[in-house]
C-alpha atoms as a PDB file:
ATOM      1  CA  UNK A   1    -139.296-159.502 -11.355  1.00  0.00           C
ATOM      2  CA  UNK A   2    -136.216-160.251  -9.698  1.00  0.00           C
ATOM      3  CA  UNK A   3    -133.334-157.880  -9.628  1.00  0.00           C
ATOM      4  CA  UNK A   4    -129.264-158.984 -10.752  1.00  0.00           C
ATOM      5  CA  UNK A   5    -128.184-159.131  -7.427  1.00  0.00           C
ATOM      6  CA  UNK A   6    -131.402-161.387  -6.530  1.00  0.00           C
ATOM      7  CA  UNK A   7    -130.862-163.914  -9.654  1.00  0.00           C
ATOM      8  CA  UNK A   8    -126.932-163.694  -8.768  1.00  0.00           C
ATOM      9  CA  UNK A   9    -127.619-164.918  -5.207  1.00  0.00           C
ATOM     10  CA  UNK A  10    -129.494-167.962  -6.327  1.00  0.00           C
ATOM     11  CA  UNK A  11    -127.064-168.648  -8.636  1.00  0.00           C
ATOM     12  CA  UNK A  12    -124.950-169.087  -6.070  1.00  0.00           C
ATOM     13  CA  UNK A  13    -127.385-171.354  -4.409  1.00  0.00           C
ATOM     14  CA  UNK A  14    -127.950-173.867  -7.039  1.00  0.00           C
ATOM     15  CA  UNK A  15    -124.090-173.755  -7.232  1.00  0.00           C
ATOM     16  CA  UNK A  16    -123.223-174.708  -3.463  1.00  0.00           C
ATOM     17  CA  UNK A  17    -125.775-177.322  -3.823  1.00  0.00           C
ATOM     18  CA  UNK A  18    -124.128-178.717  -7.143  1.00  0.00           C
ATOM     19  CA  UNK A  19    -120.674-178.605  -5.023  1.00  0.00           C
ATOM     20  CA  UNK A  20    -122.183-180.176  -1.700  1.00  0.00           C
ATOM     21  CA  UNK A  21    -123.743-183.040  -4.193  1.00  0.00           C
ATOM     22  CA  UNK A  22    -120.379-183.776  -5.858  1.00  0.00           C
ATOM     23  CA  UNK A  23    -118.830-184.536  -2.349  1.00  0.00           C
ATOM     24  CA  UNK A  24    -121.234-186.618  -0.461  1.00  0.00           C
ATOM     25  CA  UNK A  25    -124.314-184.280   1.028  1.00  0.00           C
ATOM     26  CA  UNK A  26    -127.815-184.469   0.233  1.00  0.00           C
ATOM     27  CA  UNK A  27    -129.646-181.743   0.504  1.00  0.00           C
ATOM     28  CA  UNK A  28    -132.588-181.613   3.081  1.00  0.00           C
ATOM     29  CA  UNK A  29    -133.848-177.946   2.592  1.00  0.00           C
ATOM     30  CA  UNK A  30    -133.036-174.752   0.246  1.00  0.00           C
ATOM     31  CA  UNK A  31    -134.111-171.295   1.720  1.00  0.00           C
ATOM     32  CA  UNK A  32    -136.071-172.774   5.029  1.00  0.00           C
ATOM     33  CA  UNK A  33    -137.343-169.953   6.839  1.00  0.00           C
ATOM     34  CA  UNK A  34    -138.679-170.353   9.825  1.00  0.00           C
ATOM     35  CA  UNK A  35    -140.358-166.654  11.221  1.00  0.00           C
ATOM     36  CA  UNK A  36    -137.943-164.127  10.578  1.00  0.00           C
ATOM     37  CA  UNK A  37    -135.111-166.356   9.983  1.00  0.00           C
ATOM     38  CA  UNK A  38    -133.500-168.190   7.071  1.00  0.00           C
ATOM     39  CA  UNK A  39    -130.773-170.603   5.887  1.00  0.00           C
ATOM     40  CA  UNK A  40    -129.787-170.674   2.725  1.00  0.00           C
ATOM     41  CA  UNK A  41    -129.033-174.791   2.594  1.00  0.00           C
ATOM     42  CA  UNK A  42    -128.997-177.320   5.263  1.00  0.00           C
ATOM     43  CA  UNK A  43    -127.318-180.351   4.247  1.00  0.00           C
ATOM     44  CA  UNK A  44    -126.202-183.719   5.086  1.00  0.00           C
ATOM     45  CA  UNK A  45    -123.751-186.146   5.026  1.00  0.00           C
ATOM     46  CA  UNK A  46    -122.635-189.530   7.474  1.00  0.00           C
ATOM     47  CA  UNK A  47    -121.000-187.165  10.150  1.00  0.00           C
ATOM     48  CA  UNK A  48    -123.003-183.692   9.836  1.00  0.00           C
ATOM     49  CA  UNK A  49    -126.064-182.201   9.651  1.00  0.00           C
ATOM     50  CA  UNK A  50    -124.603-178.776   8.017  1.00  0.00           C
ATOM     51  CA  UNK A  51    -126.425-175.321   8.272  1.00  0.00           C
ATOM     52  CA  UNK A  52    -124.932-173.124   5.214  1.00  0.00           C
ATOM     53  CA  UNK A  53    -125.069-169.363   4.404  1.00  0.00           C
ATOM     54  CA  UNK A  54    -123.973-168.755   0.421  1.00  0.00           C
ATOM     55  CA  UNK A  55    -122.508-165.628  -0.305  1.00  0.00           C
ATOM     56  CA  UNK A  56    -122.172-164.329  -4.021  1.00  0.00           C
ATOM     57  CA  UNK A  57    -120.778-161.409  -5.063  1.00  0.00           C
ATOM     58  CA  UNK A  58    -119.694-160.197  -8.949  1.00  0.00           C
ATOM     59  CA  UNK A  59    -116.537-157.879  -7.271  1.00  0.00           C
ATOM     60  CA  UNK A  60    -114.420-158.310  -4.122  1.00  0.00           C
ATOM     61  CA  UNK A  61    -113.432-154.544  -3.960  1.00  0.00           C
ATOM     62  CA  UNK A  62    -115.307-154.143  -0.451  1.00  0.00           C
ATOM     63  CA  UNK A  63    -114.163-157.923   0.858  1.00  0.00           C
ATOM     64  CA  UNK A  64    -113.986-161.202  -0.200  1.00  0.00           C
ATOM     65  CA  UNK A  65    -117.816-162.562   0.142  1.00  0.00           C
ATOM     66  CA  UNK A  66    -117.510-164.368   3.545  1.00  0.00           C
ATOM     67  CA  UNK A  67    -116.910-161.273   5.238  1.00  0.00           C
ATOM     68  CA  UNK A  68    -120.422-160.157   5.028  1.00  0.00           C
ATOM     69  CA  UNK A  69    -121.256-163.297   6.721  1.00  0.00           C
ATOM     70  CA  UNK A  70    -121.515-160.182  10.293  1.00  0.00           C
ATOM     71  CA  UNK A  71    -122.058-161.649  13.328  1.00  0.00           C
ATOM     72  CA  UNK A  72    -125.983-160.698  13.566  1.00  0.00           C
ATOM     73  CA  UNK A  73    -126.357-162.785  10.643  1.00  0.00           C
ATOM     74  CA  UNK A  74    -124.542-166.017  12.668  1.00  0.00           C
ATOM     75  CA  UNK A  75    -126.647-165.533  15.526  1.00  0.00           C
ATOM     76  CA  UNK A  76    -129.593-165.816  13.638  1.00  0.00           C
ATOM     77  CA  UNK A  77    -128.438-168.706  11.429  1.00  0.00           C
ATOM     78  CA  UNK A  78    -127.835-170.360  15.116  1.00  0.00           C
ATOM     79  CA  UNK A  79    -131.251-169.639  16.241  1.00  0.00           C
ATOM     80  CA  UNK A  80    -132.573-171.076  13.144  1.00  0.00           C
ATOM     81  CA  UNK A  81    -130.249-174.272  13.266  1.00  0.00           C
ATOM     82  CA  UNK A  82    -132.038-174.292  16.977  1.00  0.00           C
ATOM     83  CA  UNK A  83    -135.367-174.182  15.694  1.00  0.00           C
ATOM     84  CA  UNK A  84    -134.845-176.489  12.732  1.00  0.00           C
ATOM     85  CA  UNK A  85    -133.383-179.309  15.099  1.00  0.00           C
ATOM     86  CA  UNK A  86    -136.210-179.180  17.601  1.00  0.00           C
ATOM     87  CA  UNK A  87    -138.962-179.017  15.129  1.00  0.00           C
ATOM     88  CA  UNK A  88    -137.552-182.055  13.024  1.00  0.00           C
ATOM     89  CA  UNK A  89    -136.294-183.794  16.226  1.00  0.00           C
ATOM     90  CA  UNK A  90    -132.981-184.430  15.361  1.00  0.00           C
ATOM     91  CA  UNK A  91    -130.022-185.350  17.183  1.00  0.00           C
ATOM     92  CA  UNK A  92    -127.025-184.870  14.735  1.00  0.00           C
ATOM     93  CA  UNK A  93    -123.881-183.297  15.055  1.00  0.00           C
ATOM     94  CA  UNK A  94    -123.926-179.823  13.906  1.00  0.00           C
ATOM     95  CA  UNK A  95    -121.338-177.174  11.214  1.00  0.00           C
ATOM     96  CA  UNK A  96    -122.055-173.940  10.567  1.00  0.00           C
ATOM     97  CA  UNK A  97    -120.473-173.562   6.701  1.00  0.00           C
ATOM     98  CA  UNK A  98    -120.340-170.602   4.412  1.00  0.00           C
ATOM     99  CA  UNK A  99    -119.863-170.846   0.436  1.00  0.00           C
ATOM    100  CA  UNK A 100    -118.393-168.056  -0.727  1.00  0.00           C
ATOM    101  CA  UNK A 101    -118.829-166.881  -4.693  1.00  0.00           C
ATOM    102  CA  UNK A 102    -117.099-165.083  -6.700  1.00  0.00           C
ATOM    103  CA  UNK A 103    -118.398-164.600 -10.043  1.00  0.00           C
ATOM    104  CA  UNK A 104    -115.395-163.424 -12.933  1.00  0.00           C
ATOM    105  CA  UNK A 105    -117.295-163.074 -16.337  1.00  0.00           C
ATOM    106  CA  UNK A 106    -119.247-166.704 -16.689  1.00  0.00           C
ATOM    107  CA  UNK A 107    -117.038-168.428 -14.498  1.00  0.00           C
ATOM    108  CA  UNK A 108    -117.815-168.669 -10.818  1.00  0.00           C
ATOM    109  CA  UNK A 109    -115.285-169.316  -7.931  1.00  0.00           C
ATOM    110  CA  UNK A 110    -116.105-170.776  -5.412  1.00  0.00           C
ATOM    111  CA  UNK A 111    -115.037-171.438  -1.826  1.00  0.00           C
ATOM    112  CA  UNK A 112    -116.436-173.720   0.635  1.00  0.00           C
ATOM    113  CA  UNK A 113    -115.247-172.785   4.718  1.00  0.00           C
ATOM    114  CA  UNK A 114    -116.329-175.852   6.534  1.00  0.00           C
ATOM    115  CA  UNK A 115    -116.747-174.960  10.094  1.00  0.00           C
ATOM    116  CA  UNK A 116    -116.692-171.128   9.646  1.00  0.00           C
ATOM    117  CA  UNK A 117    -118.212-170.309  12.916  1.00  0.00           C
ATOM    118  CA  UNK A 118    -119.361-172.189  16.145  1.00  0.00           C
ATOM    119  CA  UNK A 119    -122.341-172.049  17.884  1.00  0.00           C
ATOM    120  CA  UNK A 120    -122.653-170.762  21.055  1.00  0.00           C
ATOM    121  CA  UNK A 121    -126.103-172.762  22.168  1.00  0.00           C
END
């Protein structure tokens, strides 16, 4: 049984893939995990191959959800990026995205940050 904050999250999910659908992406993977690492979406479009960490949250009273996005988490999102492109032997240009959630009620809010980080390979 999955808990709120569990069926919140891939809310979220279906959500940013909705949104990256409506403007152009096509989604290659939800949730690839690759040993202890995940990403949440990796997408694509004609110029990127994007990497994408969703953050949803139901309250912003400890930060807006993008801020949880810690630096431990980017490394890792890099590593997997890392692992993803050599196993799949691609050669795209790479973004590092986060969608960030806000749920008010039954509406959602959400905000895509295109480039939030870069990779330091």
């Amino acid at each position: 049984m999955k808990t709120a904050n569990q069926e919140l999250g891939q809310k979220g999910e279906v959500l940013a893939m909705e949104y990256y659908r409506k403007n152009n992406y096509v989604i290659l993977e939800r949730n690839w995990k690759c040993y202890h690492l995940e990403v949440d979406l990796i997408a694509l479009n004609e110029d990127y191959l994007v990497f994408c960490e969703v953050k949803t949250r139901s309250y912003t009273t400890l930060g807006e959800p993008e801020t949880f996005v810690t630096p431990q988490k980017q490394k890792n999102l890099i590593r997997a990026a890392n692992l993803y492109l050599t196993r799949k032997n691609i050669s795209k240009e790479v973004r590092f995205d986060i969608v960030s959630i806000v749920q008010n009620g039954e509406n959602f809010q959400l905000h895509h940050i295109p480039n939030a980080f870069l990779p330091k390979w």
